[in-house]
Protein backbone atom coordinates (compact mmCIF):
# COMPACT_ATOMS: atom_id res chain seq x y z
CA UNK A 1 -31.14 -123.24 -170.12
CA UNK A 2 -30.39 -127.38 -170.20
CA UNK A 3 -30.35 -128.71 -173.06
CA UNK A 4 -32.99 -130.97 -174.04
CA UNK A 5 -32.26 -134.21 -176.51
CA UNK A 6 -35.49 -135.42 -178.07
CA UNK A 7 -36.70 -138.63 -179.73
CA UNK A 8 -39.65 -137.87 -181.90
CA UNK A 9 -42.22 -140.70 -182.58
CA UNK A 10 -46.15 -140.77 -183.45
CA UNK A 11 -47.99 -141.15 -180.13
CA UNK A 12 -51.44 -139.86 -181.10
CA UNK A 13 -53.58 -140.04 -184.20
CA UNK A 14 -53.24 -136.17 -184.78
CA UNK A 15 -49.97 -135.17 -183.95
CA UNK A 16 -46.07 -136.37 -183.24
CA UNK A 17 -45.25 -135.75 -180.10
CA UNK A 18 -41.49 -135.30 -178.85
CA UNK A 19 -41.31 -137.46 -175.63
CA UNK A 20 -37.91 -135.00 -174.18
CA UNK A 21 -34.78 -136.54 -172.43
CA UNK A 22 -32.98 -134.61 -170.65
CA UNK A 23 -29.63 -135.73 -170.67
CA UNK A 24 -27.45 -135.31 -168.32
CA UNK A 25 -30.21 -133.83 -165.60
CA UNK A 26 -28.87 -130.14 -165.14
CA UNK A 27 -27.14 -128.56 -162.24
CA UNK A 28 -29.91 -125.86 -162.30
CA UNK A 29 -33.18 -128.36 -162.58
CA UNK A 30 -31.13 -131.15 -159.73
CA UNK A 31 -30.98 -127.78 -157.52
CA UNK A 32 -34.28 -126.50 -158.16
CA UNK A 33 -35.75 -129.98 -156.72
CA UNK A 34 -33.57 -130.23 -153.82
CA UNK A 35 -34.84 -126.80 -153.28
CA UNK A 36 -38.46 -127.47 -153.47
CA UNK A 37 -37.90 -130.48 -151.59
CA UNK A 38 -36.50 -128.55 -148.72
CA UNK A 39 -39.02 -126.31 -148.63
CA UNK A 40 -41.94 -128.46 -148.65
CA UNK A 41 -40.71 -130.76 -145.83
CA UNK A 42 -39.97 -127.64 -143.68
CA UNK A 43 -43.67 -125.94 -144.58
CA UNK A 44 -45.18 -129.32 -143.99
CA UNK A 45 -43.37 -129.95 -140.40
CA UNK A 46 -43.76 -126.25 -139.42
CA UNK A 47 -48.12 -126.63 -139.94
CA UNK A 48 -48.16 -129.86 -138.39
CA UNK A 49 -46.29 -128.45 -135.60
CA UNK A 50 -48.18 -125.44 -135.32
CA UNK A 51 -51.79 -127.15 -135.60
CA UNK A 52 -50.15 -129.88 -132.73
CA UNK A 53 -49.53 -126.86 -130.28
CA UNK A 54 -52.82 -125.30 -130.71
CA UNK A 55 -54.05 -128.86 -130.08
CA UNK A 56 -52.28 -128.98 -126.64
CA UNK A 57 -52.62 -125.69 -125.63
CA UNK A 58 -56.59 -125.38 -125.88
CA UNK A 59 -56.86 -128.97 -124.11
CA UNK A 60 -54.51 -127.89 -121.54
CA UNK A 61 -56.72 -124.87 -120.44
CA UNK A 62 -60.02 -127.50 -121.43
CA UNK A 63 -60.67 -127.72 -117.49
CA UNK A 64 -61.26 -123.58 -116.49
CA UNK A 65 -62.98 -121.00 -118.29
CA UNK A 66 -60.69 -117.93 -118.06
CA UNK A 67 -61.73 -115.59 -115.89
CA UNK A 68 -62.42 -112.17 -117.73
CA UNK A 69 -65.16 -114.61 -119.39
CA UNK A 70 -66.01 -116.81 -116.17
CA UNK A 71 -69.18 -114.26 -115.53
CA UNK A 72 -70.50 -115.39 -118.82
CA UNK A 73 -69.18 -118.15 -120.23
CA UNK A 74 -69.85 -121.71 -118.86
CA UNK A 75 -67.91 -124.49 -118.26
CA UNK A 76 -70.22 -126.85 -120.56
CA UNK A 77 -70.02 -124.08 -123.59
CA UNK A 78 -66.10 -123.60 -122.55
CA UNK A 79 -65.27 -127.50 -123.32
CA UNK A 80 -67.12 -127.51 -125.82
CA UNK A 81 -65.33 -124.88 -127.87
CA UNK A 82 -61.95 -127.04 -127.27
CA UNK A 83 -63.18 -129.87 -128.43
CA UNK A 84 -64.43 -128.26 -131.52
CA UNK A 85 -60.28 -126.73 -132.06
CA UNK A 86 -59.12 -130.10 -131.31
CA UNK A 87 -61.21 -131.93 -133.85
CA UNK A 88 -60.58 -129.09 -136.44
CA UNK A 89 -56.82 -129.22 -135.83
CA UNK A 90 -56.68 -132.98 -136.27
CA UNK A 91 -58.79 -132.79 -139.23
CA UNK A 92 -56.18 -129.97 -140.45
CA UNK A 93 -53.75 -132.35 -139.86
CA UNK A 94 -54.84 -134.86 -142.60
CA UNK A 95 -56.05 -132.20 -145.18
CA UNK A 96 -52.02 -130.88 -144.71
CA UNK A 97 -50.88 -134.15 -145.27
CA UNK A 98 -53.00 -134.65 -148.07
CA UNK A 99 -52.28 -131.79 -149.61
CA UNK A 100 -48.56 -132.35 -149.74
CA UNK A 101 -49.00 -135.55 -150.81
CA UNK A 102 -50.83 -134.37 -154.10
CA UNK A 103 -48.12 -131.65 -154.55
CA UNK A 104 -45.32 -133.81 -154.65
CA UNK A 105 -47.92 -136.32 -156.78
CA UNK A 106 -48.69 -133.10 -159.20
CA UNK A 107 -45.01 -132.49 -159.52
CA UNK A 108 -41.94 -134.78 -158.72
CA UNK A 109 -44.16 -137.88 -159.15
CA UNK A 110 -44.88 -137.37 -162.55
CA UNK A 111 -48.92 -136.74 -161.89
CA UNK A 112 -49.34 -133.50 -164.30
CA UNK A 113 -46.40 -134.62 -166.65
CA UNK A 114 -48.89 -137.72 -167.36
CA UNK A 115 -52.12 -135.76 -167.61
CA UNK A 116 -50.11 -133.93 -170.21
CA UNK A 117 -48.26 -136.17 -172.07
CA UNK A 118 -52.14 -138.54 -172.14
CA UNK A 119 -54.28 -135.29 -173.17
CA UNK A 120 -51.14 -134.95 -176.65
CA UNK A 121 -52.23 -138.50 -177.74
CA UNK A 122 -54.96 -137.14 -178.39
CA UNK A 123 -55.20 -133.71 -178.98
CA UNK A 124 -52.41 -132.28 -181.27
CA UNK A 125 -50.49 -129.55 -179.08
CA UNK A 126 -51.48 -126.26 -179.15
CA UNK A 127 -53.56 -123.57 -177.62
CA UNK A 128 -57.09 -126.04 -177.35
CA UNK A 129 -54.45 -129.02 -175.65
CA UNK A 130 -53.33 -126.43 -173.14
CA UNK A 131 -56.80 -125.18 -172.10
CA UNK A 132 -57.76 -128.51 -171.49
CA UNK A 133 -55.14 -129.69 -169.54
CA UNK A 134 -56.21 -126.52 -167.31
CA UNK A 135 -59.78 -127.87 -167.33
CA UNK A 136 -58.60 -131.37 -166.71
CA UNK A 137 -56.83 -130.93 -163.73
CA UNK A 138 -59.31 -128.25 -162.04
CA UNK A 139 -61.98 -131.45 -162.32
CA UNK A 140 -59.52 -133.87 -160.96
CA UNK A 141 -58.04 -131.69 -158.14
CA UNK A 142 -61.94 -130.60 -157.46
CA UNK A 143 -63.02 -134.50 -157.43
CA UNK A 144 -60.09 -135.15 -155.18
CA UNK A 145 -61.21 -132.32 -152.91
CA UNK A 146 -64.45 -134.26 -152.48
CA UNK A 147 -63.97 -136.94 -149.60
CA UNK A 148 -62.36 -134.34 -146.78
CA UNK A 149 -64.78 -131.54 -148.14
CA UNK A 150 -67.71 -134.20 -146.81
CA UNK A 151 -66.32 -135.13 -144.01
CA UNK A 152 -65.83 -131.65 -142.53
CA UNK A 153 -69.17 -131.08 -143.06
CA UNK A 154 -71.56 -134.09 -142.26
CA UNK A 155 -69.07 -135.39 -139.91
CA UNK A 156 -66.76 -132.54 -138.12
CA UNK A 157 -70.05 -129.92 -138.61
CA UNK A 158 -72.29 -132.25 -137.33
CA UNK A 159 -71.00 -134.01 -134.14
CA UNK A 160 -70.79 -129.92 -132.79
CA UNK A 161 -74.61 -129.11 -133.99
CA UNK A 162 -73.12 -127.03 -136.56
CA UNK A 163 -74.33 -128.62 -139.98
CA UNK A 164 -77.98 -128.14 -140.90
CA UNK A 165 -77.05 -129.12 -144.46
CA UNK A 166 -78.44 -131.97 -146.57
CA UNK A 167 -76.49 -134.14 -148.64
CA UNK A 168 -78.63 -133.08 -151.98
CA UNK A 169 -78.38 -129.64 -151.13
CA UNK A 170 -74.75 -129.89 -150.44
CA UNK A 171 -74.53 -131.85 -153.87
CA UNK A 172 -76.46 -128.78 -155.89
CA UNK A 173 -74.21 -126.29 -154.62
CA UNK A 174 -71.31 -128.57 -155.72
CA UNK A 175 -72.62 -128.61 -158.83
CA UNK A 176 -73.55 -124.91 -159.20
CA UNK A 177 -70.26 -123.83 -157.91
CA UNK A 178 -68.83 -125.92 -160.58
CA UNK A 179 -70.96 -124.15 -162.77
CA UNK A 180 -70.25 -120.61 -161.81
CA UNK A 181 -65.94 -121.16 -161.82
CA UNK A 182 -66.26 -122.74 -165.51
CA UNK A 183 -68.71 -119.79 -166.72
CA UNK A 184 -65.49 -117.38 -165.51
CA UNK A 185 -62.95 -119.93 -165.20
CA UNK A 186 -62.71 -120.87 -169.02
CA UNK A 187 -62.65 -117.32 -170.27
CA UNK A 188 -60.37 -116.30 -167.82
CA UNK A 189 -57.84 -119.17 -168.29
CA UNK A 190 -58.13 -118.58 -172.06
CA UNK A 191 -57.54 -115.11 -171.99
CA UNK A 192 -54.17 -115.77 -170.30
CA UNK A 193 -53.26 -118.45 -172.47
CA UNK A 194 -53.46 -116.25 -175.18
CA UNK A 195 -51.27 -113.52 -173.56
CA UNK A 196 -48.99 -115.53 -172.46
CA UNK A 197 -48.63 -116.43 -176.55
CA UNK A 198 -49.56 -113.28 -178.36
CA UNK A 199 -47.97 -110.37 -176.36
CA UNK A 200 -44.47 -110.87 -176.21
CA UNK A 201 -42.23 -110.65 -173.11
CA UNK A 202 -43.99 -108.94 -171.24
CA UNK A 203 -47.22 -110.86 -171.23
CA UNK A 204 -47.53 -111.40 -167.68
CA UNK A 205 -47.61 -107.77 -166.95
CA UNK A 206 -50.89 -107.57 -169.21
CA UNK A 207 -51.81 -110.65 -167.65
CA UNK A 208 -51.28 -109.10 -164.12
CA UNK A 209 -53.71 -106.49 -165.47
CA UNK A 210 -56.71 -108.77 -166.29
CA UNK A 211 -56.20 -110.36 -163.25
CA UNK A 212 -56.51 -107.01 -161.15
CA UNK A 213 -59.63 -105.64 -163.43
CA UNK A 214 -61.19 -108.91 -163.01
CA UNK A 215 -60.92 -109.08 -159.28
CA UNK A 216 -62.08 -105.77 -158.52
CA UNK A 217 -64.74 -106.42 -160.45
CA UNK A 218 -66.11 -109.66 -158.97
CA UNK A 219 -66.38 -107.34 -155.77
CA UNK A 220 -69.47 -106.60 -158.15
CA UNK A 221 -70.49 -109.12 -159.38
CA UNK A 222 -70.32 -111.81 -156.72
CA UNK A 223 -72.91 -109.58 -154.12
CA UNK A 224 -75.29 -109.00 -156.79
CA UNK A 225 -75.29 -112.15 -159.22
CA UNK A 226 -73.40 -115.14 -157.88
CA UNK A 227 -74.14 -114.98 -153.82
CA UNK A 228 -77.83 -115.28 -154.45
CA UNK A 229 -77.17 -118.37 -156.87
CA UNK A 230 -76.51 -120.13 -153.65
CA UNK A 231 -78.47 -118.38 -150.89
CA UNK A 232 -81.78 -116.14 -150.38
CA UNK A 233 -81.59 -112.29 -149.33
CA UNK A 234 -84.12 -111.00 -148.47
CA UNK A 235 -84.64 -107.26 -147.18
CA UNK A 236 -84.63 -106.82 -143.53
CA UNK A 237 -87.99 -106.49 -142.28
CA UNK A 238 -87.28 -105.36 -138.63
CA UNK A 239 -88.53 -101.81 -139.06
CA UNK A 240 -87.08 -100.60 -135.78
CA UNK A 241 -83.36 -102.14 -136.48
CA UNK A 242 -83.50 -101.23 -139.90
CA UNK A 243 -84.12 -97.66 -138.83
CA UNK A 244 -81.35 -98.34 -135.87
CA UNK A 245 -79.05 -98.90 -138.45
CA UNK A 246 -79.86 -96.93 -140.79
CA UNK A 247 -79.22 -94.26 -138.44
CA UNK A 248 -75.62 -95.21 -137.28
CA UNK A 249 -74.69 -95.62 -141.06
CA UNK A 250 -75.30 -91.71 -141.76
CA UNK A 251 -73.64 -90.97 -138.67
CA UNK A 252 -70.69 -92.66 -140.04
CA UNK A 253 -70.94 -90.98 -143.49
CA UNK A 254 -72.08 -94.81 -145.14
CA UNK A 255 -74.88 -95.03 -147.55
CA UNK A 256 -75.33 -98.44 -148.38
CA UNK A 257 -77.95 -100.04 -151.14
CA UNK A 258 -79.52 -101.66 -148.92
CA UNK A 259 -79.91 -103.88 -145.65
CA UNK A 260 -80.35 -107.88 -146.19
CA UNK A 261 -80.94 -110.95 -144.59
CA UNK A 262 -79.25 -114.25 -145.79
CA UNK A 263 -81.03 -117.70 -145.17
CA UNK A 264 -77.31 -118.74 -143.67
CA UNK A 265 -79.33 -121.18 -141.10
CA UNK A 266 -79.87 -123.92 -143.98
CA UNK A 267 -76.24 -124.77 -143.85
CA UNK A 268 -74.82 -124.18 -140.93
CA UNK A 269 -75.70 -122.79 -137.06
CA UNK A 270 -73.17 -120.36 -137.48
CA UNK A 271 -73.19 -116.75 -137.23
CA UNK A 272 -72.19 -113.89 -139.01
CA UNK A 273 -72.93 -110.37 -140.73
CA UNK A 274 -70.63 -108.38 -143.03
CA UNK A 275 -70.79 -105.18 -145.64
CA UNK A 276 -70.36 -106.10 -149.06
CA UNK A 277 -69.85 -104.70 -152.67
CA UNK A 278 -68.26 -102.35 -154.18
CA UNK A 279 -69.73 -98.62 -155.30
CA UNK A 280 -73.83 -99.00 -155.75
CA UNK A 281 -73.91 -102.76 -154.93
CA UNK A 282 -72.86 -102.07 -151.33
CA UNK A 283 -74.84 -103.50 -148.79
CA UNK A 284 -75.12 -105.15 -145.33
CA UNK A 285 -75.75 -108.57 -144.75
CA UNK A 286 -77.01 -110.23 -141.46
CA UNK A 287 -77.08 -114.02 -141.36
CA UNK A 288 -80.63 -114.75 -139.98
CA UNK A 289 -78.60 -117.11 -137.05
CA UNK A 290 -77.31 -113.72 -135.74
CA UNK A 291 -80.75 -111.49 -135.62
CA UNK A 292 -81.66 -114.96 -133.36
CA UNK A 293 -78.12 -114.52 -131.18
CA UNK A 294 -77.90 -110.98 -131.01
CA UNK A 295 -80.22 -107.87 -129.52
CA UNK A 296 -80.70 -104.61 -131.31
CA UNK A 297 -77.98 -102.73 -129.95
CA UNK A 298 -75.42 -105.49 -130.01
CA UNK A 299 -76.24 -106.05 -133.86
CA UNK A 300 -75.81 -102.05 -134.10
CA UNK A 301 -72.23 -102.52 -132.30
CA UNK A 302 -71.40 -105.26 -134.70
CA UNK A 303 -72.20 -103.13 -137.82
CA UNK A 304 -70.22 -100.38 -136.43
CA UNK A 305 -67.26 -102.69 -136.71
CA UNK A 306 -68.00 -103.39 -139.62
CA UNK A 307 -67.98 -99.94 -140.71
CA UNK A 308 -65.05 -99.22 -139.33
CA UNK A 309 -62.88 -101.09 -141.46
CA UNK A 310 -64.42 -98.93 -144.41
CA UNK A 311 -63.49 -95.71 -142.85
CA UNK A 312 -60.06 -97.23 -141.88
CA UNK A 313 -60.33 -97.88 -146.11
CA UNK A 314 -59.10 -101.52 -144.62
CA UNK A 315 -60.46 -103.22 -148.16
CA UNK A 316 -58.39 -100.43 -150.39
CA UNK A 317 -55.31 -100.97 -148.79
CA UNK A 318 -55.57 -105.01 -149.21
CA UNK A 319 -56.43 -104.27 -153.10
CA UNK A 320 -53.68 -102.46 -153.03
CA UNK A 321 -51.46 -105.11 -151.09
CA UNK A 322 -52.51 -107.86 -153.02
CA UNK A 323 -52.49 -105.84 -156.43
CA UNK A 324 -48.46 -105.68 -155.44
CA UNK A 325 -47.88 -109.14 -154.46
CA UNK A 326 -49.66 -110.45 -157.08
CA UNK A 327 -47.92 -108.34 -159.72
CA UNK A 328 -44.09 -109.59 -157.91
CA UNK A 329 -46.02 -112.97 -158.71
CA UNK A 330 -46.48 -112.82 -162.00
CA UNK A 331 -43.19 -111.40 -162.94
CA UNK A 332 -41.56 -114.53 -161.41
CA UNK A 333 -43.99 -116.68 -163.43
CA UNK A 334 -42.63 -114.42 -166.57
CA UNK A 335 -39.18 -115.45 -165.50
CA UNK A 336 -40.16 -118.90 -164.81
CA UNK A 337 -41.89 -119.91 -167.30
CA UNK A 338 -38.58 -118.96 -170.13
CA UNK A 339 -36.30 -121.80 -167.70
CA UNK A 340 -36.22 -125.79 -168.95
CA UNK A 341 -35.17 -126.24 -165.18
CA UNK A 342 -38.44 -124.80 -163.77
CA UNK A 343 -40.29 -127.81 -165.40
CA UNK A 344 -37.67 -130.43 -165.59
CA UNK A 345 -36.84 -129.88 -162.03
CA UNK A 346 -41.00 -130.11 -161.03
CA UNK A 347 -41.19 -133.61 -162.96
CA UNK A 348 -42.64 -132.39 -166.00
CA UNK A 349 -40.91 -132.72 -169.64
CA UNK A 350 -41.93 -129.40 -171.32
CA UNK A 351 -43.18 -129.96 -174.96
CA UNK A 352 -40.44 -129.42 -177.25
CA UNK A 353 -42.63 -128.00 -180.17
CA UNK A 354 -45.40 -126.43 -179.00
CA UNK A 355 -46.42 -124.45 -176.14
CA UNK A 356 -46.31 -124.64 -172.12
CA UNK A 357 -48.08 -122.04 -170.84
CA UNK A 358 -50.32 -124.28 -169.06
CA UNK A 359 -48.10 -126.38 -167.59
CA UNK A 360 -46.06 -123.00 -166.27
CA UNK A 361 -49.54 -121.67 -164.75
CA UNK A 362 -50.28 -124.90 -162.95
CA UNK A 363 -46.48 -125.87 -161.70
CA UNK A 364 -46.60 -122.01 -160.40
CA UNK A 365 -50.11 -122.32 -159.06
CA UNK A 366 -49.12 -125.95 -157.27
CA UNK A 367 -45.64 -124.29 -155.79
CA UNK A 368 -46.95 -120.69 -154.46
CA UNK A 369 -48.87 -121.89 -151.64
CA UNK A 370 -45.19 -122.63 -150.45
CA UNK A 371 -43.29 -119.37 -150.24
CA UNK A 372 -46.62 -117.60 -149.31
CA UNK A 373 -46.39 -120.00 -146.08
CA UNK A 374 -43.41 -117.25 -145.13
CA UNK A 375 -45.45 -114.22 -145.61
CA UNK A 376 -48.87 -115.81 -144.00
CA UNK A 377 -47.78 -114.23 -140.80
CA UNK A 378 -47.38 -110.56 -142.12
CA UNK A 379 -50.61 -110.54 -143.27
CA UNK A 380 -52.41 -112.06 -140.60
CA UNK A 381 -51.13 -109.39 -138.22
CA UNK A 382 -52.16 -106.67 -140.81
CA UNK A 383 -55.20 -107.89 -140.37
CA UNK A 384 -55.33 -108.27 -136.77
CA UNK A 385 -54.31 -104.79 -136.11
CA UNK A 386 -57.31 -104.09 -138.75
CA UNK A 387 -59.58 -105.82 -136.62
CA UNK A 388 -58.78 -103.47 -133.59
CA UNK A 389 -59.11 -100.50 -135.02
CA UNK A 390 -62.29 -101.47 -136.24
CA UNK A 391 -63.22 -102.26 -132.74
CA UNK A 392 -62.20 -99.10 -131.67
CA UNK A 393 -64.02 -97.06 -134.45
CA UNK A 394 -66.99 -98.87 -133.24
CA UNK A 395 -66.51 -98.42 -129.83
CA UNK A 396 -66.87 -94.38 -130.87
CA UNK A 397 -70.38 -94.73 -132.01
CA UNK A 398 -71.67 -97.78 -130.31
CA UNK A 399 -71.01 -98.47 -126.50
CA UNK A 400 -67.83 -100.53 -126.21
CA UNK A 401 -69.80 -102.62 -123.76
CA UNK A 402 -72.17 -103.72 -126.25
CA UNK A 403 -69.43 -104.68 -128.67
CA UNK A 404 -68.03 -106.56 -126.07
CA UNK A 405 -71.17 -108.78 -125.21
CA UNK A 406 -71.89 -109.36 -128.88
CA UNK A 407 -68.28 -110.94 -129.54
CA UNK A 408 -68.35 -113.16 -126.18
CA UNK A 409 -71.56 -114.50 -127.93
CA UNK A 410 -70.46 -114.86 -130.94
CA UNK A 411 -67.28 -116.48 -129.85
CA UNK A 412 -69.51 -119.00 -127.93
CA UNK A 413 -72.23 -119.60 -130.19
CA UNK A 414 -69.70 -120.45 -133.10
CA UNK A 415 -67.62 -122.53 -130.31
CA UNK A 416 -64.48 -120.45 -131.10
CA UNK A 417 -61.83 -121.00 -127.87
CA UNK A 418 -60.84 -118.53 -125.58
CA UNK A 419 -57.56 -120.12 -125.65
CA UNK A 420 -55.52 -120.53 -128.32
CA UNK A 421 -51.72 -121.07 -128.74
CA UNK A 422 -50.50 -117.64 -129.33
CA UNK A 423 -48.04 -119.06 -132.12
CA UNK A 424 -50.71 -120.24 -134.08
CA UNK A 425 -52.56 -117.51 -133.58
CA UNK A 426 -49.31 -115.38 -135.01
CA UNK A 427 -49.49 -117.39 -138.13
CA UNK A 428 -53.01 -118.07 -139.13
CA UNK A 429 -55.48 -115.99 -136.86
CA UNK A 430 -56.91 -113.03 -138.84
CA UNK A 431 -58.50 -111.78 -136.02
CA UNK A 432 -56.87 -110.98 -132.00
CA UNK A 433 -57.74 -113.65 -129.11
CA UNK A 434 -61.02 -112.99 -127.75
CA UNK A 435 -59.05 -111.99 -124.40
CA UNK A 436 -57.37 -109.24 -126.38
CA UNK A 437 -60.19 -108.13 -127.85
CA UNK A 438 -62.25 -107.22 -125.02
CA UNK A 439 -59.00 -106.30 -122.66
CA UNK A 440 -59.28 -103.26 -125.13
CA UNK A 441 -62.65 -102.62 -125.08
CA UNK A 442 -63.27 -102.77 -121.64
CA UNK A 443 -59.91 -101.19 -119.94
């Protein structure tokens, strides 16, 4: 650990505070930056890259529809789709460029050293100082969110017929989602603060425990209380499909709570459905945009896929993936979070008498997203190979063929492309190519 020389002097009007100098700058923290350097100008080339090759790849193949889709796909629908990548990928662009920009301003800049160092003038340092600096920069990262968040969606959304949205409506649910992650946030930042003070060493092992216990449980909580903060469901009144479905789900061994319809048409044109919940809050959800896209026996295919990633018990095993990544996580922010080099080599000068939990939780929070850039591709092609097997179960209890027409509609009425760069698809696609997709359906 470096050794840290401080010069004490009254900053605030409750508290000194010990402004720290490190002196010489360590081996260890001058490593650690050249590090972090390194690997944020190789993530940061490596997207750009990535999102440039999808770019030229889809507008390449702009001028033909490919042929297993030529029957039922036209050209119009077909251009349209690419033009839709392109303008997300250069809109990716930015937001990746943006978003390493704040990084390095959070870190090596000197950005959350200041919020800091500005909140101990006047706040004396402690447990309440460190739960709002976590509350401070949630607001300013959310506020700085704001501009590309807009954009996407009365701009991007809009030029493709995709955003039904209004700006007051997208305003409220700004404000209630603010609402929602303080009512958990605060308690759940708190509660961690206090571990990471109060039990000993091996506080982020407890801490990797509330963490777990709280996530399975917003599997709960979010179908039942939160999603209908922000949308209506409604019970589906179809009598035949409800019975339809109904009917596959015993013959799959499913019981859900119940079959629902969400109002997803008053933001957006797109299309979905998807089984939610956990225990007696399961249920299925249709998005009223795909009971308009979709006939009775393609909706049934569609469910069947979805039920076939809970027979495959595809949502246990990612519990159980993420419960052990996150737990290697939080032992490395254990680690972390003992070393003066960790901070001093992010730009921050740790307080010298008093705690920095918070500023361990937010360096580690700002830095993950960088080392999970490496692993992004394992877990997209877990999930891929998820995907087919759930189009296989369904193929077992709904005609394959029906399956098959439902997804070319979906791709098409969601403007997804039929193309894309097989390299990007490697590292961000959570679901196979459309091509691959029904190559296996229809043999």
């Amino acid at each position: 650990m470096p050794t840290i020389l401080t010069d004490c002097s009254h900053m605030g009007r409750h508290t000194p505070r010990c402004a720290s100098r490190l002196i010489p700058m360590t081996e260890a923290a001058d490593s650690f930056s050249l590090g972090f350097i390194a690997l944020l100008l190789v993530v940061f080339l490596m997207k750009i890259w990535l999102t440039h090759r999808q770019i030229r790849h889809v507008m390449r193949h702009r001028g033909q529809v490919p042929k297993a889709f030529s029957d039922v796909i036209d050209l119009a629908a077909h251009q349209k789709a690419a033009d839709y990548t392109a303008a997300k990928g250069r809109l990716e662009t930015v937001e990746v460029a943006w978003q390493m920009a704040l990084l390095l301003g959070w870190t090596l800049l000197g950005g959350l050293n200041v919020l800091n160092h500005w909140l101990l003038t006047w706040m004396p340092v402690g447990f309440g100082q460190q739960l709002v600096l976590l509350l401070a920069f949630g607001l300013v990262s959310a506020l700085l969110d704001v501009p590309l968040s807009a954009y996407r969606t009365f701009v991007l959304e809009q030029k493709f017929g995709f955003n039904r949205n209004t700006f007051p409506q997208w305003l409220a649910d700004g404000f209630k989602g603010a609402m929602v992650a303080m009512a958990l946030g605060i308690p759940m930042a708190a509660l961690f603060l206090w571990l990471m003070e109060s039990a000993g060493t091996l506080w982020w092992l407890w801490s990797w425990g509330v963490y777990m216990g709280f996530s399975v449980l917003m599997m709960w909580v979010v179908p039942t209380f939160i999603a209908p903060l922000f949308n209506s469901f409604q019970p589906l009144e179809d009598a035949s499909l409800r019975e339809r479905v109904n009917a596959l789900m015993q013959r799959c061994g499913f019981q859900p709570s119940g079959f629902f319809v969400v109002d997803g048409s008053r933001r957006s044109a797109h299309a979905n459905a998807y089984f939610t919940g956990w225990g007696k809050a399961k249920r299925v959800v249709f998005y009223d945009t795909l009971l308009s896209q979709l006939s009775p026996s393609e909706l049934e295919a569609v469910l069947a896929h979805e039920l076939g990633h809970f027979h495959h018990k595809h949502l246990s095993k990612r519990v159980s993936t993420m419960a052990v990544i996150t737990l290697v996580a939080f032992a490395l922010l254990g680690w972390l979070s003992s070393q003066a080099w960790f901070y001093v080599g992010l730009g921050v000068e740790p307080n010298t008498f008093g705690p920095n939990h918070a500023v361990a939780l937010l360096l580690f929070m700002l830095t993950a997203p960088l080392p999970g850039f490496v692993i992004g591709p394992m877990m997209a092609a877990v999930s891929r190979r998820d995907e087919f097997q759930a189009d296989h179960f369904a193929s077992l209890h709904a005609p394959a063929a029906h399956l098959a027409i439902a997804l070319t509609k979906l791709y098409q009425g969601n403007a997804s492309t039929l193309t894309p760069d097989p390299l990007y698809v490697a590292f961000y696609h959570s679901h196979p190519p459309a091509s691959q997709r029904l190559a296996r359906l229809n043999p």
